[in-house]
Each structure stands twice: as structure tokens, then as C-alpha cells.
C-alpha atoms as a PDB file:
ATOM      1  CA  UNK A   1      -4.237   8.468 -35.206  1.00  0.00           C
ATOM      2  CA  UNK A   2      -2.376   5.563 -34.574  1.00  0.00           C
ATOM      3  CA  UNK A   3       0.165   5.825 -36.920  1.00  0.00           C
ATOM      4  CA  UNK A   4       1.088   9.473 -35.265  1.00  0.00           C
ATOM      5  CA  UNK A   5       1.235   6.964 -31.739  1.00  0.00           C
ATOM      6  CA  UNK A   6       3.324   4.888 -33.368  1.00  0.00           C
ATOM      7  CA  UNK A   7       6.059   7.612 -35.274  1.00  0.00           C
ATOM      8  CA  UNK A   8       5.849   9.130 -31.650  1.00  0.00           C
ATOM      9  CA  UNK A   9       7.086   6.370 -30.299  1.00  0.00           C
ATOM     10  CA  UNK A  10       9.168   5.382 -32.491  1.00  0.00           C
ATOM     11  CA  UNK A  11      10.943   9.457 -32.617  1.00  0.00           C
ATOM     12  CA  UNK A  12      11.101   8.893 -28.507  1.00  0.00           C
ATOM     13  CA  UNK A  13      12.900   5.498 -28.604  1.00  0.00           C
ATOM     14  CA  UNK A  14      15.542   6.494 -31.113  1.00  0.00           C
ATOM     15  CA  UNK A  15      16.207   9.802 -28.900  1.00  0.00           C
ATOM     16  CA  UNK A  16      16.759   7.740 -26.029  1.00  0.00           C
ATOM     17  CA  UNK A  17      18.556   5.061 -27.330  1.00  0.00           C
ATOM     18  CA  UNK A  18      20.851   7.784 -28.708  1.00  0.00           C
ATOM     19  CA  UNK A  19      21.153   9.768 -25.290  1.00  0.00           C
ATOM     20  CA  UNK A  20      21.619   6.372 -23.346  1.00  0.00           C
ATOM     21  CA  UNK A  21      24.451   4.979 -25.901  1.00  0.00           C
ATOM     22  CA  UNK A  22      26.059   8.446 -27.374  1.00  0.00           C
ATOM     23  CA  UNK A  23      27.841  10.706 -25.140  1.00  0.00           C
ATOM     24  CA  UNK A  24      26.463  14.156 -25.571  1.00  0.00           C
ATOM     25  CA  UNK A  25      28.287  17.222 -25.856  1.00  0.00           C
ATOM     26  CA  UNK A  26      27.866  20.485 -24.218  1.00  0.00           C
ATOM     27  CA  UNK A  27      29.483  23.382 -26.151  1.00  0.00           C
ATOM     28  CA  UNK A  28      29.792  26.479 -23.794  1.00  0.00           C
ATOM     29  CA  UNK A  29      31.213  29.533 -23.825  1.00  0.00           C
ATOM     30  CA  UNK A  30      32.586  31.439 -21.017  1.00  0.00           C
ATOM     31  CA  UNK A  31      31.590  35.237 -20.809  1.00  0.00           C
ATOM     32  CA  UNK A  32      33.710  35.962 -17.600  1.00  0.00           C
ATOM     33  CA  UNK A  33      36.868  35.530 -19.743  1.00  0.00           C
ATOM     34  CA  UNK A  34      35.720  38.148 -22.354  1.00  0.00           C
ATOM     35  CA  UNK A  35      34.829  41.012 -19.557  1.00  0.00           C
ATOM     36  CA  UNK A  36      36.456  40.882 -16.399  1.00  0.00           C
ATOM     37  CA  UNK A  37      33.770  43.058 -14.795  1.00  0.00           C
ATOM     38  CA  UNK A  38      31.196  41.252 -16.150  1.00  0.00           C
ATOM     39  CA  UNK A  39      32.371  38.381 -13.433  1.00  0.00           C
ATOM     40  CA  UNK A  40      33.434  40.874 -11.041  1.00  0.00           C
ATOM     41  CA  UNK A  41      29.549  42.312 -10.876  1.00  0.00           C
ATOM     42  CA  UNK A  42      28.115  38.737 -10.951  1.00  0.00           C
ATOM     43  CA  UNK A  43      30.082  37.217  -7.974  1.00  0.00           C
ATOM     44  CA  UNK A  44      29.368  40.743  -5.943  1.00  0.00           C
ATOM     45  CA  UNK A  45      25.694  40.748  -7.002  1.00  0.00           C
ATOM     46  CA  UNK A  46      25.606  36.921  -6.147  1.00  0.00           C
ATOM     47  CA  UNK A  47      27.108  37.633  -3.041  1.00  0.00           C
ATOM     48  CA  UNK A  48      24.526  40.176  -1.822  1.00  0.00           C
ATOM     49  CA  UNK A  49      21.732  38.221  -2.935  1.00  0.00           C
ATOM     50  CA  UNK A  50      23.109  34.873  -0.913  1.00  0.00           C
ATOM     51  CA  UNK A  51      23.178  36.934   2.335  1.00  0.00           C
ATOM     52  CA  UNK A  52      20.069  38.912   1.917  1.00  0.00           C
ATOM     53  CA  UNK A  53      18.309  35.025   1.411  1.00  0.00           C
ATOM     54  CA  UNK A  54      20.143  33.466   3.825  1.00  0.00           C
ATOM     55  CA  UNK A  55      17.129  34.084   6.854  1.00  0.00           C
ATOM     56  CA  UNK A  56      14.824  32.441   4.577  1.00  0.00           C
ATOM     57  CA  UNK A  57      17.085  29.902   3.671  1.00  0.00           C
ATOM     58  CA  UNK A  58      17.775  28.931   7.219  1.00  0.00           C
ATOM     59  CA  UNK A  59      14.389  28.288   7.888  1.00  0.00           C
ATOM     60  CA  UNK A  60      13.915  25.632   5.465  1.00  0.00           C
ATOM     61  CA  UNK A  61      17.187  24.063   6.029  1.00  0.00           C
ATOM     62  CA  UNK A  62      17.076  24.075  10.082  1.00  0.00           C
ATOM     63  CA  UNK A  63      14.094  22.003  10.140  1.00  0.00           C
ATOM     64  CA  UNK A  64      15.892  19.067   8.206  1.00  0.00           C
ATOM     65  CA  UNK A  65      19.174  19.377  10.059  1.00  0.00           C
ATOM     66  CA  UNK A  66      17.333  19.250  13.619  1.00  0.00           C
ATOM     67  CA  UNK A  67      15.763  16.263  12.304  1.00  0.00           C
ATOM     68  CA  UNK A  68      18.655  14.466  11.066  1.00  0.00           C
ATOM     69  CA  UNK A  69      20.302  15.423  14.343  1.00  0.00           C
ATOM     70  CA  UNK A  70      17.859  13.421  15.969  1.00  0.00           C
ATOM     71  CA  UNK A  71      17.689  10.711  14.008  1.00  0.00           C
ATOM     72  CA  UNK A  72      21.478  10.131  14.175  1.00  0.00           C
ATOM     73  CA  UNK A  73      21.022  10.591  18.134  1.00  0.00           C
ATOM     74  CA  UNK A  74      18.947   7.804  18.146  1.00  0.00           C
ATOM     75  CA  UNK A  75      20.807   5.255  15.208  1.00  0.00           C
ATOM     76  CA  UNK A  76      23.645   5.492  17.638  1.00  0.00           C
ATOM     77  CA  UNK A  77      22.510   4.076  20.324  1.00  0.00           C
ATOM     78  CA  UNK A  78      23.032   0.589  19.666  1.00  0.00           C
ATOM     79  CA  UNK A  79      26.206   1.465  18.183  1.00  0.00           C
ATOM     80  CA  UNK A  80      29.569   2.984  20.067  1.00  0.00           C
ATOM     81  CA  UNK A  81      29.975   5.840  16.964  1.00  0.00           C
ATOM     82  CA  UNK A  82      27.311   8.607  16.800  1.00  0.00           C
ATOM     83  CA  UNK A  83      26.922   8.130  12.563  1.00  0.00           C
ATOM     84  CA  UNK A  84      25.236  10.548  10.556  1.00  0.00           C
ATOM     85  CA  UNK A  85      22.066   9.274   8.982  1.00  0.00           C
ATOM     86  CA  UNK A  86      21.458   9.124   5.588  1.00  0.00           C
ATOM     87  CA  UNK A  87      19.702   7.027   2.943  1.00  0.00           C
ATOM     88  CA  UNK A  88      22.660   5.297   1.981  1.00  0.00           C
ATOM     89  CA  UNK A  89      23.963   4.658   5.692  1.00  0.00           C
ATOM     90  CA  UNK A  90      20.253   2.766   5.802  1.00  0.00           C
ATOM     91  CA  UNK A  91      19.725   0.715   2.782  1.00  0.00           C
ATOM     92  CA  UNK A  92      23.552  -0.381   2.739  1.00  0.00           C
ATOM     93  CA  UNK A  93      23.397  -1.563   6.902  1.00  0.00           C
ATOM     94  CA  UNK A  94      25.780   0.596   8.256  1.00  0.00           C
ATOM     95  CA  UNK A  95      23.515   1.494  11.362  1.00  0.00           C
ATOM     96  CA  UNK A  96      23.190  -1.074  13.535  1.00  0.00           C
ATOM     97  CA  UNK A  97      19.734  -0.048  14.413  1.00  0.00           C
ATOM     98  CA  UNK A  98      18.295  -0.666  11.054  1.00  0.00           C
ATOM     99  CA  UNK A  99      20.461  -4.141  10.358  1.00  0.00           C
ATOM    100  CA  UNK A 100      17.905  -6.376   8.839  1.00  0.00           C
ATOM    101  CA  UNK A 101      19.678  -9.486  10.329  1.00  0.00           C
ATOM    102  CA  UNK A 102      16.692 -10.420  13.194  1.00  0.00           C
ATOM    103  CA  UNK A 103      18.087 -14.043  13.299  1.00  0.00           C
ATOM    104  CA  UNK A 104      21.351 -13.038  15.153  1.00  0.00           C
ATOM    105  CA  UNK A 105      20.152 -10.617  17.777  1.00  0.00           C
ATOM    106  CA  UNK A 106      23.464 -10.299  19.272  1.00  0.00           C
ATOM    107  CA  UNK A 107      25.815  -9.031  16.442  1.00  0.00           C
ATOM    108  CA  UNK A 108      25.355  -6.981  13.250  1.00  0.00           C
ATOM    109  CA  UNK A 109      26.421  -7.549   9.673  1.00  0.00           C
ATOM    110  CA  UNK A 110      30.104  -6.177   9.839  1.00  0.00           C
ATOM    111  CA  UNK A 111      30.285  -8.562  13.579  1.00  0.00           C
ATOM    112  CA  UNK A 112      30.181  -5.796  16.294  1.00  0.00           C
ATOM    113  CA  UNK A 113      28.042  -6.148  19.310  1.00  0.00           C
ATOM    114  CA  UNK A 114      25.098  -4.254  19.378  1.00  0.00           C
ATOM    115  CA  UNK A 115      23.247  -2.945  22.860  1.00  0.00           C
ATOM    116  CA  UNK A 116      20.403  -4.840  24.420  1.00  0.00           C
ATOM    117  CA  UNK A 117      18.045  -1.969  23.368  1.00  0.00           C
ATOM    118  CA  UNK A 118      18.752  -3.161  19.537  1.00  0.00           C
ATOM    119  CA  UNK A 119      18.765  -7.186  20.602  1.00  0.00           C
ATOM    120  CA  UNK A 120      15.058  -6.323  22.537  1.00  0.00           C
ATOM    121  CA  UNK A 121      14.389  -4.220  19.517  1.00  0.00           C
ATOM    122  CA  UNK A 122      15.467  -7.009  17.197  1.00  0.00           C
ATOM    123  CA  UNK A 123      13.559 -10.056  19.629  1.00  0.00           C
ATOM    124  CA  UNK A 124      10.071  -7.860  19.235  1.00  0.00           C
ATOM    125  CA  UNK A 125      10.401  -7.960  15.094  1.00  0.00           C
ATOM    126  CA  UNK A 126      11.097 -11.178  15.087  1.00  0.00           C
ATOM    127  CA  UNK A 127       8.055 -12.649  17.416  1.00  0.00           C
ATOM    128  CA  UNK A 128       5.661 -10.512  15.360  1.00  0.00           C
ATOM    129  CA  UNK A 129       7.489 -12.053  12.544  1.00  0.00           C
ATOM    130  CA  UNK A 130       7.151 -15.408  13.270  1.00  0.00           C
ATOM    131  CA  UNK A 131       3.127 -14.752  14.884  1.00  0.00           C
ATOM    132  CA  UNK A 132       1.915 -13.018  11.238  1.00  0.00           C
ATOM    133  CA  UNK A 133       3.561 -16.193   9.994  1.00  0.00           C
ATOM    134  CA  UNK A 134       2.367 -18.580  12.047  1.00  0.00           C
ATOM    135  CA  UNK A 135      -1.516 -16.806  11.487  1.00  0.00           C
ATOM    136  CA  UNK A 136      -0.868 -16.924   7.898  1.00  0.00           C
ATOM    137  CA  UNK A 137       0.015 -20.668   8.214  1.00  0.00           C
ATOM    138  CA  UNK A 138      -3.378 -21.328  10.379  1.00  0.00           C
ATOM    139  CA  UNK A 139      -5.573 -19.148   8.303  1.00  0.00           C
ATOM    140  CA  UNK A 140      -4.355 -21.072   5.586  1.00  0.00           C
ATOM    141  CA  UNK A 141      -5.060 -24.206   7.038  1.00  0.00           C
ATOM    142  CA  UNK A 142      -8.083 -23.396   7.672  1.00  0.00           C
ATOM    143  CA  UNK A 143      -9.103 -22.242   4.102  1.00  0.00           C
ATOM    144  CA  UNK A 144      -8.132 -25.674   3.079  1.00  0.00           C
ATOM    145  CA  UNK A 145     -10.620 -27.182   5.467  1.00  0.00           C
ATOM    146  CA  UNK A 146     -13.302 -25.136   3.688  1.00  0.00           C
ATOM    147  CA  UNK A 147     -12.476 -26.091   0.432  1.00  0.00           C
ATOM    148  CA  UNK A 148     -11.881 -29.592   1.100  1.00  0.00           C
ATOM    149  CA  UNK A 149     -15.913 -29.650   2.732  1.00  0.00           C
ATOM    150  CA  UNK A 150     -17.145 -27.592  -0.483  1.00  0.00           C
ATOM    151  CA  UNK A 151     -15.957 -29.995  -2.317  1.00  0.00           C
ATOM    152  CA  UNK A 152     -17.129 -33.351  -0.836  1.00  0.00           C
ATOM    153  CA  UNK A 153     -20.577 -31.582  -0.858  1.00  0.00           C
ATOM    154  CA  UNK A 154     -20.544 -30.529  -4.111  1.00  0.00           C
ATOM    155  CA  UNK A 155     -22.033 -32.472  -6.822  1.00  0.00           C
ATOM    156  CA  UNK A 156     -22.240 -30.010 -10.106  1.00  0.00           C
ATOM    157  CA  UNK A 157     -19.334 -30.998 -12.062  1.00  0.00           C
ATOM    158  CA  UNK A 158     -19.029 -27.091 -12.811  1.00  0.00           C
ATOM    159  CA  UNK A 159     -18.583 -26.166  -8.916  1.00  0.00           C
ATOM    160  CA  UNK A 160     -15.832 -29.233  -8.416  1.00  0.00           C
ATOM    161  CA  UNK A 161     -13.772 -27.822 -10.994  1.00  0.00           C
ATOM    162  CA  UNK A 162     -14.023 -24.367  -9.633  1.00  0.00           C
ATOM    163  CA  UNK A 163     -12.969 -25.965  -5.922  1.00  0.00           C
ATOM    164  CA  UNK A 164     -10.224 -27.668  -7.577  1.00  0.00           C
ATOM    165  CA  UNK A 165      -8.774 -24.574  -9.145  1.00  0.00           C
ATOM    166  CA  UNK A 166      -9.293 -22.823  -5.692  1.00  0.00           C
ATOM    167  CA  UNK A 167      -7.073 -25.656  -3.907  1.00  0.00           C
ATOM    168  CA  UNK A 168      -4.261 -25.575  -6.737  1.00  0.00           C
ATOM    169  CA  UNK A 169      -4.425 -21.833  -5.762  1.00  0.00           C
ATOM    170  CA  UNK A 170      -4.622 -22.615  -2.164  1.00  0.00           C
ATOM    171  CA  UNK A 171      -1.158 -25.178  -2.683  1.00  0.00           C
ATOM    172  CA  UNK A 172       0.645 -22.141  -4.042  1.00  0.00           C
ATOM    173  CA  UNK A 173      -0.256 -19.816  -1.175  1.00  0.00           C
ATOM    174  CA  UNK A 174       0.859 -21.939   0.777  1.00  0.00           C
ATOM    175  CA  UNK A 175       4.050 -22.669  -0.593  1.00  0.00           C
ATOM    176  CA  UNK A 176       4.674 -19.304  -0.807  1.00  0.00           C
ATOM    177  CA  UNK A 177       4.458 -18.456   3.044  1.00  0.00           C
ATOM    178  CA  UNK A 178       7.332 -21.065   3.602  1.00  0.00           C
ATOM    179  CA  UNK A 179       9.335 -19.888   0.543  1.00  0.00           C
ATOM    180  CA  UNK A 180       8.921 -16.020   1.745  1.00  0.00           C
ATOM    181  CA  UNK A 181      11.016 -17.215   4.544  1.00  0.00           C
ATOM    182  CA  UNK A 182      13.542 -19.013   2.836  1.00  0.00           C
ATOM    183  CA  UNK A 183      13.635 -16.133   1.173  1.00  0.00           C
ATOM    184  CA  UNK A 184      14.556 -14.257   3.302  1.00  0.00           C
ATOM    185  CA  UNK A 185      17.523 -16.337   5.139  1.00  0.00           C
ATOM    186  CA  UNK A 186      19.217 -16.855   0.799  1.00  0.00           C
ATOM    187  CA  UNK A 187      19.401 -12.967   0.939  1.00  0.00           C
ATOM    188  CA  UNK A 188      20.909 -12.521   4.684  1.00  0.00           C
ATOM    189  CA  UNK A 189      23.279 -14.713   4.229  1.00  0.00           C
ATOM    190  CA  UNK A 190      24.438 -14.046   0.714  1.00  0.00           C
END
């Protein structure tokens, strides 16, 4: 059994690697050229079929254009251009609504101006940023109180260790708090 795990795995790899590294070729042949009514019929048939579908069709696609309407109604109104929203316009900041950049409230990445709707917007993510960090800092803290007493009461050799490997693991937590925020300033503003 495990050598048919392994030859499977093995077959799979080499099919990748090969579809990743070899260009593939398609070899197709075109009908329409052969019979000109074939294509004739088709397009006609194709035709029909598109407009007899299109109710249906409508009602699945309004939904997401209503929606998207919306959505770019409200993305614009930090900005001056109405800008269609889409997945890319998000995750590469080109709304100024959804700029990541909460440490300059006033201006985006590319330097406009943004409304004081966005800058309030921007001021509320930030004090809840820097409250869940300041929490995690005293929660923290206060962990290291509680280890610190365990471990001045304890006297089993056994339960030291285990206090000592819960404050090296305590250290790192709370390293990491600080370092999520330098963190976060290396990747704004690089």
C-alpha cells in the first residue's frame, strides 16, 4: 500500500513539474471553416438561446451590480472620483477609504487629501488599535506577575522548571506585541 502512495506521488509530481516547466499545446481544429452553415446555425441558435436566458441571467447579475454600485457610492466619499470597486482597487490602495496608512490621517498613499469622514474613520482604528495593544501589554504584565509569585512559592524543582519555560514563553509574547507594531510601520513605509 505504500509503495502505490508513493508511485502516486511520484506520477503526480512529474505531471506537474512537466505542466509548470513545458508549455503545452492545444491542437484544434476548426469546424466552421469546413461548413459554412454549420457556423451560420450555431451563432443563430446561440443567439436565440442568449436572449431567451437573458431574464434569468439578469437576475443573478443585478444583484451583484446593485451591490457594487453601492459599494463604489460609498469608497468615494473620501475621495473626489466616484471609482469602481473591485478586489484589486482594494488590496493595491487605490480607494482612499480602505488605505491602510492609520498613522497619517490626513493624506493617503499616492498624497491626496482625504475627507474628515475617512480621517474620523481612520482616528477610530487607530485608538482601538493602540487600546487592544495597550490591553495586550497590561494583560501581559500581569501574567508575568503570576508567574514571577508561582515561582518564588514553588519549591519542587519539577514545577520551577515548568515556570521558567512559561516566562521564556512569556519574554517572547511579549516581544512580539512590540515587534507586531514595528511591523507594521517596515511595511507602510516600504
Amino acid at each position: 500500500m505504500k509503495n502505490i502512495k508513493k508511485i502516486i506521488c511520484l506520477i503526480l509530481i512529474v505531471i506537474i513539474t512537466l505542466n509548470v516547466f513545458l508549455p503545452s499545446f492545444t491542437f484544434a481544429s476548426n469546424t466552421d471553416s469546413l461548413d459554412p452553415l454549420i457556423g451560420i446555425g450555431k451563432t443563430l441558435l446561440d443567439g436565440v438561446f442568449g436572449i431567451l436566458t437573458y431574464p434569468f441571467k439578469l437576475t443573478i447579475i443585478a444583484p451583484g451590480l446593485v451591490a457594487n454600485l453601492i459599494l463604489t457610492e460609498i469608497a468615494s466619499v473620501g475621495s473626489g472620483t466616484i471609482e469602481v470597486v473591485t478586489l484589486e482597487s482594494i488590496l493595491f490602495n487605490q480607494l482612499a477609504l480602505t488605505d491602510v496608512n492609520i498613522l497619517h490621517q490626513s493624506s493617503t498613499a499616492s498624497g491626496e487629501t482625504v475627507s474628515t469622514n475617512i480621517q474620523e474613520i481612520r482616528q477610530n482604528v487607530a485608538n482601538w488599535y493602540f487600546a487592544f495593544r495597550n490591553l495586550a501589554i497590561v494583560t501581559s504584565l500581569a501574567t508575568l506577575v503570576y508567574i514571577g509569585i508561582r515561582m518564588a512559592i514553588s519549591s519542587i524543582a519539577e514545577d520551577k522548571a515548568k515556570y521558567k519555560k512559561m516566562l521564556a514563553n512569556w519574554a517572547v509574547r511579549f516581544c512580539f506585541n512590540f515587534c507586531v507594531a514595528l511591523f507594521y510601520v517596515i511595511c507602510i513605509k516600504c
